[in-house]
Protein backbone atom coordinates (compact mmCIF):
# COMPACT_ATOMS: atom_id res chain seq x y z
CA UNK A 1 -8.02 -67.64 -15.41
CA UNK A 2 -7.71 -66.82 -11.70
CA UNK A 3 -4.06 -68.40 -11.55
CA UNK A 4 -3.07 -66.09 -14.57
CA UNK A 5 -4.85 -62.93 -12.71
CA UNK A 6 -2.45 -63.93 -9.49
CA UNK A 7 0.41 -64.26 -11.57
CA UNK A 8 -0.26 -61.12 -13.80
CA UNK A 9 -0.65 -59.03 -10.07
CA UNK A 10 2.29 -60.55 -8.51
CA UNK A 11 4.70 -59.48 -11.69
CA UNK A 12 3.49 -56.03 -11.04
CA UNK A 13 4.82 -55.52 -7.53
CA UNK A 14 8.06 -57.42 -8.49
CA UNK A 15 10.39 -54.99 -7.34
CA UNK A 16 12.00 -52.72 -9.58
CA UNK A 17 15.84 -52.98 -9.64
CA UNK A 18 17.73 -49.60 -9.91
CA UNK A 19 19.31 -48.85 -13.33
CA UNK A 20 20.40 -44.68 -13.02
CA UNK A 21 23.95 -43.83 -13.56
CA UNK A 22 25.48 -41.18 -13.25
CA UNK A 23 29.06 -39.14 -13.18
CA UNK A 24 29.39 -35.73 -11.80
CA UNK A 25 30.84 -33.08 -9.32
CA UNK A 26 29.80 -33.01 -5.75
CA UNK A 27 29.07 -29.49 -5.88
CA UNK A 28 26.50 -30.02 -8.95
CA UNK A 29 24.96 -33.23 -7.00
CA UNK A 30 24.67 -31.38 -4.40
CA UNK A 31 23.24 -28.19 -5.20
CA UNK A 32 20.44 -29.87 -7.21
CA UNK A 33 19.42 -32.34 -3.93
CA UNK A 34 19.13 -28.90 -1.52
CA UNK A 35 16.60 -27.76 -4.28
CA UNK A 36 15.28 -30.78 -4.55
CA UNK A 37 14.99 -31.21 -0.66
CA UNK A 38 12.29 -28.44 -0.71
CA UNK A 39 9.45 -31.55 -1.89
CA UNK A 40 10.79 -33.89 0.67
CA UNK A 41 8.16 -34.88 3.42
CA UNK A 42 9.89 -35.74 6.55
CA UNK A 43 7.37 -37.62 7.99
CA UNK A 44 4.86 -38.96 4.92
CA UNK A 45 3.94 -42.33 4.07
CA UNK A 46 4.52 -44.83 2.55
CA UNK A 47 8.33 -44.27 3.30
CA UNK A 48 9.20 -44.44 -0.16
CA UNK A 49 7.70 -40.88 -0.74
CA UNK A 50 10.86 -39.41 1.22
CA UNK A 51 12.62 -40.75 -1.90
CA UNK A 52 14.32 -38.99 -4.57
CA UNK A 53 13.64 -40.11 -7.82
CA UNK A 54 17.13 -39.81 -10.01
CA UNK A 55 16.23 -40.42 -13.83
CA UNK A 56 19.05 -40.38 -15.97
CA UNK A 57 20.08 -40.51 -19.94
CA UNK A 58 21.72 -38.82 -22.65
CA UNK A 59 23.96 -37.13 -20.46
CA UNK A 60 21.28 -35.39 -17.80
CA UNK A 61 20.17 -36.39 -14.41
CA UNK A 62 16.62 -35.44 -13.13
CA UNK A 63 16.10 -35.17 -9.84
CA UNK A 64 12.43 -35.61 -8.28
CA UNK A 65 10.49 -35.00 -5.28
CA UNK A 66 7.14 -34.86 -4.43
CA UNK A 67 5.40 -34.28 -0.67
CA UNK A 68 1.75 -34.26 -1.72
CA UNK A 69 1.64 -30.36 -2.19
CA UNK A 70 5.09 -29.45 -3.65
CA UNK A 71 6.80 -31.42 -6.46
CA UNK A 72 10.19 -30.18 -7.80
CA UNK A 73 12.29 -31.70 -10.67
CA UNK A 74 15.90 -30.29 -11.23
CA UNK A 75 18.00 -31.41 -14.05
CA UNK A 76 21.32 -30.96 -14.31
CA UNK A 77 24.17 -31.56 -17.00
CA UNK A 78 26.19 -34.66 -16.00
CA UNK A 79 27.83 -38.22 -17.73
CA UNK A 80 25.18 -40.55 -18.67
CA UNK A 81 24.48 -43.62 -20.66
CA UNK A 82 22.80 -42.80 -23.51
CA UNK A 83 19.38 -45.60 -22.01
CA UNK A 84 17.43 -44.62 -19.80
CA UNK A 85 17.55 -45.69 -15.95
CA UNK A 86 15.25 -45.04 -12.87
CA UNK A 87 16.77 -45.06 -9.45
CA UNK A 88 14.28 -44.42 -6.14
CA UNK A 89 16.74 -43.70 -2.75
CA UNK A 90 16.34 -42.62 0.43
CA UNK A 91 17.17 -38.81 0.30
CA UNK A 92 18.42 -38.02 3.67
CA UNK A 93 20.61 -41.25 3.57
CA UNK A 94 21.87 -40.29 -0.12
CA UNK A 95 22.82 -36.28 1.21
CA UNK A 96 24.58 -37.26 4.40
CA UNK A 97 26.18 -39.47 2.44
CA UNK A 98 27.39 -37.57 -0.18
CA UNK A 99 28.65 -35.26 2.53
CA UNK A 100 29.95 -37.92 4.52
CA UNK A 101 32.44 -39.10 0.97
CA UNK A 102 33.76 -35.59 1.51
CA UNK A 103 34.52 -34.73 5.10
CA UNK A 104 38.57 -34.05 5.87
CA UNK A 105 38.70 -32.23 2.36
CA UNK A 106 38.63 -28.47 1.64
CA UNK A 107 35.57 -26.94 0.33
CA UNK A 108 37.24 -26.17 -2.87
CA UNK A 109 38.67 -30.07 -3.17
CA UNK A 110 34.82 -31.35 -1.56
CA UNK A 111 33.56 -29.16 -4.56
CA UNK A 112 35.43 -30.52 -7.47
CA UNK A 113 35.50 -34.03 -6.44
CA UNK A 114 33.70 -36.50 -8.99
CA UNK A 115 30.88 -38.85 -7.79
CA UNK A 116 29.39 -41.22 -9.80
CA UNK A 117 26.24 -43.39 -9.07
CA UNK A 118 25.43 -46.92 -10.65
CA UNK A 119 22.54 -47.99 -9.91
CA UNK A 120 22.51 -48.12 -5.66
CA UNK A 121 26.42 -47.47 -5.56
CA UNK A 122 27.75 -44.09 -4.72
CA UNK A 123 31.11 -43.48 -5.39
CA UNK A 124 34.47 -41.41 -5.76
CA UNK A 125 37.76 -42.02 -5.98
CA UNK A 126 38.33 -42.51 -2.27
CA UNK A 127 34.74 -45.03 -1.75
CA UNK A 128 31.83 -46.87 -2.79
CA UNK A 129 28.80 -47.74 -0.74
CA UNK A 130 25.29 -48.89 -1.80
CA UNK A 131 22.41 -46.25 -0.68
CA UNK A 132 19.18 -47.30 0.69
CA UNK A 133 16.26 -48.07 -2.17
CA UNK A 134 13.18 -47.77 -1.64
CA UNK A 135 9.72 -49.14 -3.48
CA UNK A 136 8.67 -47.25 -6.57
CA UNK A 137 5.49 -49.01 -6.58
CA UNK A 138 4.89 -46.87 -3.64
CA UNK A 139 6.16 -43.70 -4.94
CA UNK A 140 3.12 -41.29 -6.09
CA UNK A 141 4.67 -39.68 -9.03
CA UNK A 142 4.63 -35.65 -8.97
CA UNK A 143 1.64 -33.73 -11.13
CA UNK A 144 3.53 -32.83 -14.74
CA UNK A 145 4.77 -29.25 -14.18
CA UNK A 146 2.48 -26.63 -16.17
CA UNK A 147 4.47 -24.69 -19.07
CA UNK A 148 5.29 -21.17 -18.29
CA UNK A 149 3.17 -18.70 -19.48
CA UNK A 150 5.25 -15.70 -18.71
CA UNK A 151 8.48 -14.85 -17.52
CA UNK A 152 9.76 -12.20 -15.38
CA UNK A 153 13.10 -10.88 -13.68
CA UNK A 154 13.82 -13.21 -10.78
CA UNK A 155 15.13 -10.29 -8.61
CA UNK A 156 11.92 -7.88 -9.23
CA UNK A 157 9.72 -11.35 -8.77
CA UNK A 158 11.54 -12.13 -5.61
CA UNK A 159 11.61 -8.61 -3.89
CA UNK A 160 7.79 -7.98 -4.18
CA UNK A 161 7.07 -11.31 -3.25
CA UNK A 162 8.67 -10.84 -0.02
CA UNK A 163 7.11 -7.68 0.30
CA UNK A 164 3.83 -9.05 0.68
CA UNK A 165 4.57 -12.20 2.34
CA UNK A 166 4.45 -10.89 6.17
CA UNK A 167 1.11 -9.80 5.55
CA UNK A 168 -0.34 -13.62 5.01
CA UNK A 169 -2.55 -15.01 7.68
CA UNK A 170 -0.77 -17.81 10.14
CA UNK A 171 -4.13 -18.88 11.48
CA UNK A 172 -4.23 -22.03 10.24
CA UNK A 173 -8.35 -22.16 11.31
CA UNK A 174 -8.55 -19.51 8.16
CA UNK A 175 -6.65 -21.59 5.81
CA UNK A 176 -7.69 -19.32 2.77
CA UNK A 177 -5.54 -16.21 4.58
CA UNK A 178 -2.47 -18.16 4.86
CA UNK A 179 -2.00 -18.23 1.09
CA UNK A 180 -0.37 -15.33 -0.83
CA UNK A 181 -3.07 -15.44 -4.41
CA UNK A 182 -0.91 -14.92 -7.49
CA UNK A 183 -3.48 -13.22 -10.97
CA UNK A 184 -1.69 -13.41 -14.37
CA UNK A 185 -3.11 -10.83 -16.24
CA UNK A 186 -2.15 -9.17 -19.25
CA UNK A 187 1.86 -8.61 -19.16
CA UNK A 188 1.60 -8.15 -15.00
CA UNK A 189 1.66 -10.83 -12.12
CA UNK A 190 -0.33 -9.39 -9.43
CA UNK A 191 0.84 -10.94 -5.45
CA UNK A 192 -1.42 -10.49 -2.84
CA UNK A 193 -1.67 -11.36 0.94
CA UNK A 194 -3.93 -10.54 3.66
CA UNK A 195 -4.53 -11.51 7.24
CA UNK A 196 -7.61 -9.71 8.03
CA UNK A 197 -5.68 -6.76 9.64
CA UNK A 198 -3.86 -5.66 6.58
CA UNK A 199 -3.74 -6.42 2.92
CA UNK A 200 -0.71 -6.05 0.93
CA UNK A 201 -0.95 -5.73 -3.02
CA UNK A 202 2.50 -5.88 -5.35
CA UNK A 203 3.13 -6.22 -9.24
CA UNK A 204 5.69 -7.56 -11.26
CA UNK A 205 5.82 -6.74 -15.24
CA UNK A 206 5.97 -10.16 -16.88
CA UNK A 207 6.37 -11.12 -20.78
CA UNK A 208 4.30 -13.60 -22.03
CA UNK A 209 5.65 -16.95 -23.15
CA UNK A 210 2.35 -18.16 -25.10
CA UNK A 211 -0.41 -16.26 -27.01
CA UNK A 212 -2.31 -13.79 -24.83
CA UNK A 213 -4.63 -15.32 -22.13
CA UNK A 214 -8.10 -15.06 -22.96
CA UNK A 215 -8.79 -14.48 -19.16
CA UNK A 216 -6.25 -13.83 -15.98
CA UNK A 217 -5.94 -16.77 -13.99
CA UNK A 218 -5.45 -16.81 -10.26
CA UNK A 219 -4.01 -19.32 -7.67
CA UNK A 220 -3.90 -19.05 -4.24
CA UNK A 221 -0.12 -20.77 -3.18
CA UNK A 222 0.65 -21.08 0.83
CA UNK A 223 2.80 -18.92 2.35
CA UNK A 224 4.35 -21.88 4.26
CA UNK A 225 5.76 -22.85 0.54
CA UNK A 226 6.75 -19.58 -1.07
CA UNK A 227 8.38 -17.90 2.06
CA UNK A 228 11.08 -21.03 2.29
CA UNK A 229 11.44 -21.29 -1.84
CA UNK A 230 12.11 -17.73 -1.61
CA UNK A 231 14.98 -17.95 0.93
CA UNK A 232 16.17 -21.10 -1.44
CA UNK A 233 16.16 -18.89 -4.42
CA UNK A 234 17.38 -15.47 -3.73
CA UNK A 235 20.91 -15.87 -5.55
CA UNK A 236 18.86 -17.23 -8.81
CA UNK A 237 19.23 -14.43 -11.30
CA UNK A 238 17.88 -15.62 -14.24
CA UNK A 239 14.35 -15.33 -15.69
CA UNK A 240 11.78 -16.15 -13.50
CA UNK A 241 8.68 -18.29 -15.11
CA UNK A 242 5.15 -18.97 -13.84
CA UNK A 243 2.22 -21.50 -15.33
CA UNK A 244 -1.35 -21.63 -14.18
CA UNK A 245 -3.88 -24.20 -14.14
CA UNK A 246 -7.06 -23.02 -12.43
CA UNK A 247 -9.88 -26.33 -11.43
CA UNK A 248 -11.95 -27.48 -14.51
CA UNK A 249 -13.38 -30.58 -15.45
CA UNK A 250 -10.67 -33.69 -14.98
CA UNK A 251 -7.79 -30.54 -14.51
CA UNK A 252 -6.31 -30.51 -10.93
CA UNK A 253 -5.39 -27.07 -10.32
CA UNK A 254 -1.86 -26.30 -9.83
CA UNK A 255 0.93 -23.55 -10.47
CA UNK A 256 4.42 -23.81 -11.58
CA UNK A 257 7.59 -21.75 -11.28
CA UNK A 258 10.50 -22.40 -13.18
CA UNK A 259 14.28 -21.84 -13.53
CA UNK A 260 15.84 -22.63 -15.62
CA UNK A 261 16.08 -26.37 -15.90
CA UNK A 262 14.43 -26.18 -12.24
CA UNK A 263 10.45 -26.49 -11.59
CA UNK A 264 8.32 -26.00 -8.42
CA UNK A 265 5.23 -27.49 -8.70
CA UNK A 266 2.50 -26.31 -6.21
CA UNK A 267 -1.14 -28.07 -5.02
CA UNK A 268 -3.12 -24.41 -4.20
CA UNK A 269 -5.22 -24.00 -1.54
CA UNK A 270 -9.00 -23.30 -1.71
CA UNK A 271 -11.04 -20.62 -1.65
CA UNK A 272 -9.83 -17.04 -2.93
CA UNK A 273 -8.51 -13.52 -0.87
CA UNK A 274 -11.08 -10.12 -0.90
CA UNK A 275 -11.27 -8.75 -4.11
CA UNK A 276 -8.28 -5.60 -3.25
CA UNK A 277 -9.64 -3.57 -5.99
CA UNK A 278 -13.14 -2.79 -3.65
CA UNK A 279 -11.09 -2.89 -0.36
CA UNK A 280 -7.90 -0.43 -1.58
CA UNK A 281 -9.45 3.44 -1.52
CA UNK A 282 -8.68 5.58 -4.08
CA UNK A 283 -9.62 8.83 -2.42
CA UNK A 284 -8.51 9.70 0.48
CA UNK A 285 -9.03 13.02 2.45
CA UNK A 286 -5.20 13.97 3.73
CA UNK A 287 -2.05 12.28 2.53
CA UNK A 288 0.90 12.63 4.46
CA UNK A 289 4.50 12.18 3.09
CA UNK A 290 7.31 10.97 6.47
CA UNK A 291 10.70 9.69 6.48
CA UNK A 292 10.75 6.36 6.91
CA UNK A 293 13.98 5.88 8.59
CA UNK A 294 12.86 8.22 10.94
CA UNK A 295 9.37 6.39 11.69
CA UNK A 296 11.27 2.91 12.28
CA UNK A 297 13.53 4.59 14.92
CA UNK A 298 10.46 6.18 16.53
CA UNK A 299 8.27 2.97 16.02
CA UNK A 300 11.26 0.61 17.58
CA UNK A 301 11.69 2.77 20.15
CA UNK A 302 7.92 2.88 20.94
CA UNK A 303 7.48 -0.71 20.88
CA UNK A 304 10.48 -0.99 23.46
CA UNK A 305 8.61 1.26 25.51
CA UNK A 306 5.40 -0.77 25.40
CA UNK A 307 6.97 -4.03 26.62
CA UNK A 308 9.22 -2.20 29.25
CA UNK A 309 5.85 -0.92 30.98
CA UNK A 310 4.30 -4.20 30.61
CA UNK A 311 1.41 -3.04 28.36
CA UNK A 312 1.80 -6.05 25.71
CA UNK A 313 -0.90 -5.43 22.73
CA UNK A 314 -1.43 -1.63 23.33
CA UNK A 315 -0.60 0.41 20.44
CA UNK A 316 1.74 2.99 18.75
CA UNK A 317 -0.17 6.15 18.06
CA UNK A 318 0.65 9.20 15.38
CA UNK A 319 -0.59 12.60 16.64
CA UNK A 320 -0.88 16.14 14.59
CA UNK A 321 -1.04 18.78 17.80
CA UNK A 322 -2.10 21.97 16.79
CA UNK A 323 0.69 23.32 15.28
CA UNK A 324 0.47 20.09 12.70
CA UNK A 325 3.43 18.86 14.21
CA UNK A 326 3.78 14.74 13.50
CA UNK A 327 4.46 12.54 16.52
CA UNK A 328 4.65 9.20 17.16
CA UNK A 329 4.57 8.02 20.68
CA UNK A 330 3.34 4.43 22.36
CA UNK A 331 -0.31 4.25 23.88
CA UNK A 332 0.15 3.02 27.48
CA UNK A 333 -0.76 3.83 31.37
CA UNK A 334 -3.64 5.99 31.90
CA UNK A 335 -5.00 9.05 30.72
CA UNK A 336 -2.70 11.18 32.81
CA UNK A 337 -0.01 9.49 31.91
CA UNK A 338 -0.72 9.34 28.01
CA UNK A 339 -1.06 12.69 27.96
CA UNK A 340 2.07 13.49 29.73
CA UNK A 341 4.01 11.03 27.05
CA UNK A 342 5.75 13.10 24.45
CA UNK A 343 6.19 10.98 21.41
CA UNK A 344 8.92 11.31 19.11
CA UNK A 345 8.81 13.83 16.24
CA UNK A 346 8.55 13.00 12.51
CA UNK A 347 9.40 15.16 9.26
CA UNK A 348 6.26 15.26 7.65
CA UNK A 349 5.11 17.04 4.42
CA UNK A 350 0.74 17.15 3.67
CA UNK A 351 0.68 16.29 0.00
CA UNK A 352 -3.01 16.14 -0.50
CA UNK A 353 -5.92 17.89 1.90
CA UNK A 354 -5.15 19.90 4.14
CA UNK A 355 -3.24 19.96 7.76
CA UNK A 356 -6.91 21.57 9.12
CA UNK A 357 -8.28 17.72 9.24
CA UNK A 358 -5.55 16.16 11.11
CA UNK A 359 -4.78 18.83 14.16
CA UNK A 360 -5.97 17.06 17.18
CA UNK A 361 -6.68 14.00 15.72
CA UNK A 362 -4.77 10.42 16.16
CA UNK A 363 -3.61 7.63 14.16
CA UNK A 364 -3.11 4.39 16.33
CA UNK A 365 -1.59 1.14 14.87
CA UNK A 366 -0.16 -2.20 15.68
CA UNK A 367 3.47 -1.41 16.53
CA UNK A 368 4.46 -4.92 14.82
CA UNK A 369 2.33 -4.36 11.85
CA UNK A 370 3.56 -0.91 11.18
CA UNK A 371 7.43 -1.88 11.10
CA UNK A 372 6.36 -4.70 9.44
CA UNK A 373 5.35 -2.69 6.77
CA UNK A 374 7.68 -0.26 6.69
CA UNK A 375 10.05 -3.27 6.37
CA UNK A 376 8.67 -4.08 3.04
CA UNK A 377 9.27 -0.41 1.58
CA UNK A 378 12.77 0.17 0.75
CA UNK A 379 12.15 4.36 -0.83
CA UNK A 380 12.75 7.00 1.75
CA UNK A 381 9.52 8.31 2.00
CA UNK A 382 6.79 6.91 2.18
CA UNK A 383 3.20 8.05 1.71
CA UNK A 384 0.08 7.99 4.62
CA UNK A 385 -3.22 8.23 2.86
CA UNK A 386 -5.72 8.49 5.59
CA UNK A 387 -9.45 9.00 5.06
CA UNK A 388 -12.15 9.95 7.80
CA UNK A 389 -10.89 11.65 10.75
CA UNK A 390 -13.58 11.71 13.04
CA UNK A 391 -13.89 12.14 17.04
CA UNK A 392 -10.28 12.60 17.65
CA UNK A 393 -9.11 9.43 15.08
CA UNK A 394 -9.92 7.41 12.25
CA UNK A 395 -11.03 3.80 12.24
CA UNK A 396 -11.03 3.56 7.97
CA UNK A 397 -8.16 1.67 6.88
CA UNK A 398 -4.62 3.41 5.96
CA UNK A 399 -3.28 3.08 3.07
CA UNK A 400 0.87 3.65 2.53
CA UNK A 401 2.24 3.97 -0.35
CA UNK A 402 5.89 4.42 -2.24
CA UNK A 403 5.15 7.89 -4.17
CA UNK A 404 2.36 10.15 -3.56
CA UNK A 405 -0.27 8.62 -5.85
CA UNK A 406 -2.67 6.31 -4.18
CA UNK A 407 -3.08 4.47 -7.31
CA UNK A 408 -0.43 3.46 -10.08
CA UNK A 409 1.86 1.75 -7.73
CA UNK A 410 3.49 -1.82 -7.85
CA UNK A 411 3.17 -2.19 -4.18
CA UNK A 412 0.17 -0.61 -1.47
CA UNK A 413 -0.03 -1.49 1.89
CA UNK A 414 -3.28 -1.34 3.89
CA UNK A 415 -3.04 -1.27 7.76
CA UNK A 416 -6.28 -1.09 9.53
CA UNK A 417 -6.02 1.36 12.71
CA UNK A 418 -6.84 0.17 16.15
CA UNK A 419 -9.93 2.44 17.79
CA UNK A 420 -8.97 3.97 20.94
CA UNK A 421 -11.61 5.09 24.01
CA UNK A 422 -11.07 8.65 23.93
CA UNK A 423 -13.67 9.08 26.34
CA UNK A 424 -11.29 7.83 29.59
């Protein structure tokens, strides 16, 4: 009984022989491996998960990858036997050498020129040479992709995502704020991000793919994942698809987006972000409407200003004299000096309260953080809602804005002010 045990074992890890074949253009091979590269570890074992797994038959190839926390599949339309065949290789060896089988040619002739795989073999008309296998026994096989649920324009999914994705933690000590937390809900996909010292909220309309959820479902994705997928994907224009699976009992959590014939599969982190909908005000006591052009100039120039005098981490600060003239000028040398620093002057309009509560009073933020929001608007105007001024500033958060509304928008932006001593 033991000798059949050994035996049964040992035909287990017999090594599994390479059967995919394949025949395609270079350009198709290739684009599908640079998706595919995005679940490549570079430095995981066992070795043979910086494989790519290449399953093909009737006339597709399916490319997988999986680093532990991303898997992506991509299929793609090529030559095929009609059985089935399973092919584990070393990625990196199998792209440079796919580039290598093309150097001296044109990118138009590199493009069109067919490759073919049997088994190890990689070929074209010019060469064949075997590529490196590796052990599927040792290959953890990616998590199944969830279906989508809903669908949404891929240019509208990609601008707001990028729109809230310099507002995600990097402190990797707060993993939870490094994540940008997607909420299905209804026919919207809600993005948010937040590193402590501002929150950024946007919302894509979405059609639903199944029957309505019986309850939005949220998942918290890393910004180290999205922010490099979006680069990958911004000349996909096709729909845009996204699947949920939130932790239950023997469910791993995961979320999916898929194009197309392409899926990114995506371990979340823990935890959740601060509910927005008690952190975002609603009321607000003035609103201000500025040009935004005109407050990056002033901002840039501010900034500039800060690091020429040497006064790293002070801040930029907008003023209402008592005229309710709008200036923005940089917070730095001493009192004197501050108050001999005329900032820069910028078109305002008060579209709620009244210019009464801001004469005399300052707004100080985070040079970076401001042009990093204003980065993510793209209207001309954009909207200050500022609540509380009190002794000379306001320490409640700020909340900008597209239009005038503070509510009803597909993207906010909260920017928490930095409290100056006034009393120097």
């Amino acid at each position: 009984m033991s000798q059949q045990v050994t035996t049964a074992k040992n035909a287990e890890k017999k090594p599994v022989k390479p059967t995919a074949h394949f025949a395609g253009m270079h350009a198709q091979i290739t684009e599908a491996l640079n998706i595919a590269e995005f679940g490549v570890p570079t430095q995981a074992q066992p070795l043979a998960q910086r494989g790519v797994l290449i399953e093909t038959s009737r006339n597709r190839l399916t490319l997988s990858t999986f680093d532990f926390w991303t898997a992506v599949s991509v299929t793609v339309p090529v030559g095929t036997p009609v059985a089935k065949g399973y092919s584990l290789l070393d990625f990196v060896e199998l792209k440079k050498a796919l580039a290598a089988m093309v150097a001296g040619e044109t990118k138009t002739v590199a493009a069109r020129t067919p490759v073919s795989l049997a088994a190890d073999l990689l070929a074209t008309e010019h060469i064949t040479l075997p590529i490196t296998t590796l052990d599927i026994h040792e290959f953890t096989h990616p998590p199944q992709a969830v279906p989508a649920m809903a669908t949404m324009d891929a240019r509208e999914f990609l601008a707001q995502l990028n729109r809230v994705l310099p507002t995600a933690g990097r402190d990797e000590t707060l993993p939870t704020l490094t994540g940008v937390q997607m909420t299905l809900e209804g026919e919207k996909l809600t993005m948010a991000a937040t590193d402590r010292y501002r929150f950024a909220v946007a919302e894509v309309p979405t059609s639903a793919t199944v029957k309505p959820l019986e309850k939005p479902l949220t998942t918290l994705i890393p910004a180290g994942i999205l922010a490099p997928l979006a680069k990958r994907l911004k000349s996909y224009d096709g729909p845009i698809g996204i699947g949920i699976i939130e932790n239950g009992k023997d469910v791993v959590a995961r979320a999916t987006v898929s194009m197309g014939d392409t899926t990114v599969t995506i371990r979340p982190l823990e935890g959740s972000l601060p509910k927005h909908s008690s952190l975002f005000p609603t009321v607000c006591d003035t609103s201000v409407t500025v040009d935004r052009a005109t407050v990056v100039r002033a901002a840039k120039k501010c900034q500039a200003l800060i690091k020429a005098k040497g006064d790293t981490g002070m801040p930029v600060s907008f003023a209402w004299d008592t005229d309710g003239t709008l200036t923005l000028a940089p917070r730095i040398g001493t009192t004197d000096d501050q108050a001999r620093t005329k900032g820069m002057a910028i078109p305002s309009t008060i579209t709620h309260g009244s210019a009464d509560t801001l004469q005399g009073n300052a707004l100080a933020l985070n040079p970076a953080f401001l042009l990093d929001a204003l980065g993510t608007f793209t209207s001309n105007t954009i909207t200050l809602h500022i609540r509380e001024m009190k002794d000379g500033q306001t320490t409640k958060p700020v909340l900008l804005t597209d239009g005038p509304d503070m509510v009803g928008q597909d993207y906010r932006h909260l920017l928490m002010p930095i409290r100056l001593d006034l009393t120097k």
